[in-house]
Protein backbone atom coordinates (compact mmCIF):
# COMPACT_ATOMS: atom_id res chain seq x y z
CA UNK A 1 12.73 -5.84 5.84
CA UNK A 2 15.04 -6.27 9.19
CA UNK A 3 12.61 -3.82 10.72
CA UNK A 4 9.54 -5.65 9.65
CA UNK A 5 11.36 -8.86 11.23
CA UNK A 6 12.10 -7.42 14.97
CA UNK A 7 8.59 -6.14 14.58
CA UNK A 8 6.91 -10.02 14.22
CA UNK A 9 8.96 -11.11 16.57
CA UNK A 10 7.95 -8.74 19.18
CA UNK A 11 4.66 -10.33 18.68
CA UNK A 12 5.61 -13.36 20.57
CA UNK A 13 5.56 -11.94 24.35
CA UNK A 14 8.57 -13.58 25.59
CA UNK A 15 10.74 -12.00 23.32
CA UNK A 16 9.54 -8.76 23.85
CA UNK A 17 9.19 -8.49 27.64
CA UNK A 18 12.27 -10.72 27.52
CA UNK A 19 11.49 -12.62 30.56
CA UNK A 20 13.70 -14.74 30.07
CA UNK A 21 16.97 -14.86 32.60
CA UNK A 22 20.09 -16.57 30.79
CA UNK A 23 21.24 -15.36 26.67
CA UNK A 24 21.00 -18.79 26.23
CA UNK A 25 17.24 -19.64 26.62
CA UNK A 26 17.01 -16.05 25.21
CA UNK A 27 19.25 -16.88 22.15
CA UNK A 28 16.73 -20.60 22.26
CA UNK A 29 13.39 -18.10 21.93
CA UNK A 30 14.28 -16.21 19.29
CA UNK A 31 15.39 -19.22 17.39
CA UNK A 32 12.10 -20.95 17.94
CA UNK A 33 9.94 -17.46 17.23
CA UNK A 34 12.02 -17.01 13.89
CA UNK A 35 11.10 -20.76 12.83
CA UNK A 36 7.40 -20.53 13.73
CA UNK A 37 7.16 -17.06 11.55
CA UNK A 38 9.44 -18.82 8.53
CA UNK A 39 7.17 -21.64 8.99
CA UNK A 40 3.91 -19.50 8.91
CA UNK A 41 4.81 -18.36 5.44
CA UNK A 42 5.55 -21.09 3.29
């Protein structure tokens, strides 16, 4: 299940190129990515 996870969320580009520079906006990405796909399956 933790596999199938890291595996959605590498469908958002962001978090798998992980452009971004700071952990924080990082940290903010996968927070947002993670809601979206909890969102998507209610």
């Amino acid at each position: 299940m933790i596999e199938r996870c890291f595996n959605r969320l590498k469908g958002f580009r962001g978090i798998a190129t992980r452009c971004e520079k700071t952990a924080t906006s990082y940290e903010a990405a996968v927070t947002l990515a993670s809601f979206l796909l909890w969102a998507r399956s209610l």
